[in-house]
Protein backbone atom coordinates (compact mmCIF):
# COMPACT_ATOMS: atom_id res chain seq x y z
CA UNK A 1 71.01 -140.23 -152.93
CA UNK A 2 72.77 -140.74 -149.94
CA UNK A 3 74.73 -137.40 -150.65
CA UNK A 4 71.65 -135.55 -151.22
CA UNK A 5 69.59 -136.45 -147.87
CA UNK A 6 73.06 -136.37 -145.66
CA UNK A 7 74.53 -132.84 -147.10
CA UNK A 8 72.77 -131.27 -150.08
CA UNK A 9 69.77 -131.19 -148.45
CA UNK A 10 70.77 -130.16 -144.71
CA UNK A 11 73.11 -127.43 -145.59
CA UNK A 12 70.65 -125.91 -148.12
CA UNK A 13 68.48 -125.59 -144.82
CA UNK A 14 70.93 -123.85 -142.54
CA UNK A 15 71.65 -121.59 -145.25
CA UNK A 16 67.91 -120.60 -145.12
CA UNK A 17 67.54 -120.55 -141.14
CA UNK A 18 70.75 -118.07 -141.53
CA UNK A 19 68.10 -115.67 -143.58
CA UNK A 20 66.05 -115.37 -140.84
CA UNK A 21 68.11 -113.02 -139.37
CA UNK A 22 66.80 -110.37 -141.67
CA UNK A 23 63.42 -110.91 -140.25
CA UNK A 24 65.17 -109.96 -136.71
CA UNK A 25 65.21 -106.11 -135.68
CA UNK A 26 68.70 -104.29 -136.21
CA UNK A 27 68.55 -103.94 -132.29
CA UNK A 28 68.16 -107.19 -131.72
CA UNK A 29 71.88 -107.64 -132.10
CA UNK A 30 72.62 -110.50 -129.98
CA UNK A 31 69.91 -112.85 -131.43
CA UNK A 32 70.86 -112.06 -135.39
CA UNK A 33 74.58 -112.53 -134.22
CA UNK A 34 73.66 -116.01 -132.45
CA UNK A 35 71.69 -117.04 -135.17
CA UNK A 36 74.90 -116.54 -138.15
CA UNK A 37 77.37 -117.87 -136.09
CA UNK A 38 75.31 -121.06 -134.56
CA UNK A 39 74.71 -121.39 -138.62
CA UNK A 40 78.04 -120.88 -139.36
CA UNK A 41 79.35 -123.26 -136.74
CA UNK A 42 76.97 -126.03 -137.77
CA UNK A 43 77.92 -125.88 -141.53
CA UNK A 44 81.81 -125.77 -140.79
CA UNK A 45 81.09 -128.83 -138.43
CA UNK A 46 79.11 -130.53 -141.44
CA UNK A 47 81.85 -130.41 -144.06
CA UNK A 48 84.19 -131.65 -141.32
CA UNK A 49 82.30 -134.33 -140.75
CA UNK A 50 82.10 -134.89 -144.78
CA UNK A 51 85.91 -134.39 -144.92
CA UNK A 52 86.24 -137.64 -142.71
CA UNK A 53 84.35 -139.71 -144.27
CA UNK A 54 86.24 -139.20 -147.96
CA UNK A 55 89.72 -140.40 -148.64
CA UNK A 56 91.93 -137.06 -148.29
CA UNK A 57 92.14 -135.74 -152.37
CA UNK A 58 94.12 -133.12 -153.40
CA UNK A 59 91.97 -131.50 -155.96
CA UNK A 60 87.96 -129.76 -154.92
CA UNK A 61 85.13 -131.91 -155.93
CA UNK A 62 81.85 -130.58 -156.28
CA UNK A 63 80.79 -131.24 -153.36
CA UNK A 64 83.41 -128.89 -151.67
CA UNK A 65 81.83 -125.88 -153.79
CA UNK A 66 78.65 -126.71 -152.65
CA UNK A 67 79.62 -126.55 -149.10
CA UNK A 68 82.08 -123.55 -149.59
CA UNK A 69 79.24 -120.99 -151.36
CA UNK A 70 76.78 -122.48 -148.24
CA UNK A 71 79.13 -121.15 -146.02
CA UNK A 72 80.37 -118.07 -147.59
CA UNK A 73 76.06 -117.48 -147.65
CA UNK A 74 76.13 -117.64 -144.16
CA UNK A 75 79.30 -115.75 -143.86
CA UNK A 76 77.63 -113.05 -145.78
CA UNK A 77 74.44 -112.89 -143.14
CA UNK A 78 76.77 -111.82 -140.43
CA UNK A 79 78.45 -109.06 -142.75
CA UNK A 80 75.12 -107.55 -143.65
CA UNK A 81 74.23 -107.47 -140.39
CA UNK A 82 77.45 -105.95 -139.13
CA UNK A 83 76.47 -103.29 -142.28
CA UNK A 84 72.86 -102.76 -141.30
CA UNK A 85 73.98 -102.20 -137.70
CA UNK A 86 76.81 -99.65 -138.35
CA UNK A 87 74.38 -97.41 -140.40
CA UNK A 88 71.77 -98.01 -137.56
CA UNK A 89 74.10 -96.77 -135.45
CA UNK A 90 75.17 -93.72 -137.47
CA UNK A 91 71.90 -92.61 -137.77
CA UNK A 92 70.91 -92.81 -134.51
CA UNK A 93 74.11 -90.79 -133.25
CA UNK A 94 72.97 -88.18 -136.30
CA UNK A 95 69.66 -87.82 -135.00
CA UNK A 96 71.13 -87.53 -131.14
CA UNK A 97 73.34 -85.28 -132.56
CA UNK A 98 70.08 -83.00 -133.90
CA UNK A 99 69.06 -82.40 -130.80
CA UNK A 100 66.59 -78.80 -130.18
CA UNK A 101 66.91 -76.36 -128.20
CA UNK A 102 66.57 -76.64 -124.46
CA UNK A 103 63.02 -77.73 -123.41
CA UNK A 104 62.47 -79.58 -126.65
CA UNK A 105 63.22 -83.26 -127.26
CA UNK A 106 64.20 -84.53 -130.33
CA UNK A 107 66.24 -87.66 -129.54
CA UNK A 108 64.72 -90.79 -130.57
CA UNK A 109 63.14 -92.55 -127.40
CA UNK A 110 62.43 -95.93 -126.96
CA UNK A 111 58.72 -97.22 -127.44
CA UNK A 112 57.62 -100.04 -125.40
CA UNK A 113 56.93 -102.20 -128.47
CA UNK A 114 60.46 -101.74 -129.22
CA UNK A 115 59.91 -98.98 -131.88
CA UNK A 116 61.86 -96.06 -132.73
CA UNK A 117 59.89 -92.84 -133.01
CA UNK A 118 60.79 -89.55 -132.71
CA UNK A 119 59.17 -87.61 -129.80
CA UNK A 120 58.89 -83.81 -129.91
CA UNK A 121 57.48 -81.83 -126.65
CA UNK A 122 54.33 -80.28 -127.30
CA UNK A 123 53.81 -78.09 -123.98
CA UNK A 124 53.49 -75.16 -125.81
CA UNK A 125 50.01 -74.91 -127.71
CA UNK A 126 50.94 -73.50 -130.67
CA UNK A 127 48.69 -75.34 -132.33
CA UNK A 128 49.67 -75.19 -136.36
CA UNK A 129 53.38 -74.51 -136.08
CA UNK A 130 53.89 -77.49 -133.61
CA UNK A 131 51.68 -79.73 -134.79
CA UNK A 132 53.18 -79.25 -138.38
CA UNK A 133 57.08 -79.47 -136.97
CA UNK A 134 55.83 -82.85 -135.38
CA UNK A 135 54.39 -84.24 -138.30
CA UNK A 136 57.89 -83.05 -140.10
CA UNK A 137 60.00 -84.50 -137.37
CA UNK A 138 58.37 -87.79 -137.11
CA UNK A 139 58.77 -87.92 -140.62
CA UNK A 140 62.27 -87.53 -141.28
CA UNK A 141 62.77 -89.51 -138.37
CA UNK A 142 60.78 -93.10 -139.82
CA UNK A 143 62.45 -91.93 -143.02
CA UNK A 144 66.28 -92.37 -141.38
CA UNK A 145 65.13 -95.51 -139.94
CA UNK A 146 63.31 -96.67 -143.15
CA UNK A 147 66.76 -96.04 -144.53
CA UNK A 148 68.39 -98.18 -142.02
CA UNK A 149 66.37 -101.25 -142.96
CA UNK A 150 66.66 -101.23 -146.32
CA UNK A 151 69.33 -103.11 -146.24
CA UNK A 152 67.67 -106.12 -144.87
CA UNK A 153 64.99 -105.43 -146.90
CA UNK A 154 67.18 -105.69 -150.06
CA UNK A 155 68.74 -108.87 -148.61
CA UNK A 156 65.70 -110.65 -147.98
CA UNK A 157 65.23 -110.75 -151.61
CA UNK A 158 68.79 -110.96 -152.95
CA UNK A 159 70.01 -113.80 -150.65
CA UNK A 160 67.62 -116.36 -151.54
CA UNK A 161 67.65 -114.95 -154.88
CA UNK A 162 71.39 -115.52 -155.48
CA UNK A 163 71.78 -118.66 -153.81
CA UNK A 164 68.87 -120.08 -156.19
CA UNK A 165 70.90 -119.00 -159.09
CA UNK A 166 73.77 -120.31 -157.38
CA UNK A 167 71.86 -123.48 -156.82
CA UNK A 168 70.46 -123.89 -160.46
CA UNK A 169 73.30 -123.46 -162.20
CA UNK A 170 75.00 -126.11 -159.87
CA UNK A 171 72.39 -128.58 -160.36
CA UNK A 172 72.64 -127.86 -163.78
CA UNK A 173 76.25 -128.09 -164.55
CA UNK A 174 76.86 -131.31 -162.98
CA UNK A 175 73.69 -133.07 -164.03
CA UNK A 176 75.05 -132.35 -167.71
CA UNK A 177 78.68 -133.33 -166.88
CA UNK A 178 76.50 -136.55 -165.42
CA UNK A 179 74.57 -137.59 -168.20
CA UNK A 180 77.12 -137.30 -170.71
CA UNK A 181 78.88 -140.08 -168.86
């Protein structure tokens, strides 16, 4: 029980604070990046601290697996990030890079919520054609960034997802390699 309270059960929770980060805006880079590595820092610190208090072996108990996939979890926060903000990036050099013709502004522009929408000058009151090239514009725009997030949108599901198979079939394993002793 000790085991459980002192290590299952705290490194289970850092590996969930880590999934916050998906919850964190792609601009946001310094928070997501503070929040894997303070995660990452405080699990390698953990089994440290669980390394001293065991006689030194020279085979992997369970326990190290545990540990290792918790920190290969949290590992894996920092590379999706670093993959979610590379595309972010690419897209927004793309659309920079799709600029209109002089007078017209098609670079994305930040909002003061923090928003990225696509802002097209509509000086000249041509009423149909530019309010339909807006509409089209702001479109394809929210669709490039919709793009961007999928990625965080996918790993808010298959994080938590994989770690609870991860975690099942743990529990699983070595409660049956338990009670047949």
């Amino acid at each position: 029980m000790g085991s459980f309270i002192n290590v299952f059960l705290p490194s289970t929770l850092i590996v969930a604070v880590s999934w916050i980060s998906f919850w964190i805006r792609v601009e946001a880079a310094p928070a997501r990046v503070a929040l894997s590595v303070t995660s990452l820092l405080t699990l390698c610190t953990q089994v440290q601290n669980h390394k001293s208090q065991l006689p030194s072996l020279n085979y992997i108990i369970a326990l190290d697996i545990w540990l290792f996939v918790c920190i290969f979890m949290v590992f894996a926060t920092l590379v999706e990030f670093a993959i979610s903000y590379n595309s972010y990036v690419i897209k927004r050099v793309q659309l920079s890079r799709n600029s209109g013709p002089e007078g017209t502004e098609k670079s994305p522009k930040a909002k003061p919520n923090g928003s990225w929408m696509l802002n097209v000058d509509e000086s000249d009151n041509n009423s149909v054609v530019s309010s339909q090239a807006s509409k089209r514009n702001w479109w394809l725009c929210g669709l490039v960034l919709r793009n961007v997030t999928r990625v965080d949108l996918a790993s808010r599901v298959l994080f938590p997802l994989t770690f609870s198979v991860f975690a099942i079939t743990y529990w699983a394993y070595y409660l049956l390699i338990y009670n047949k002793e």
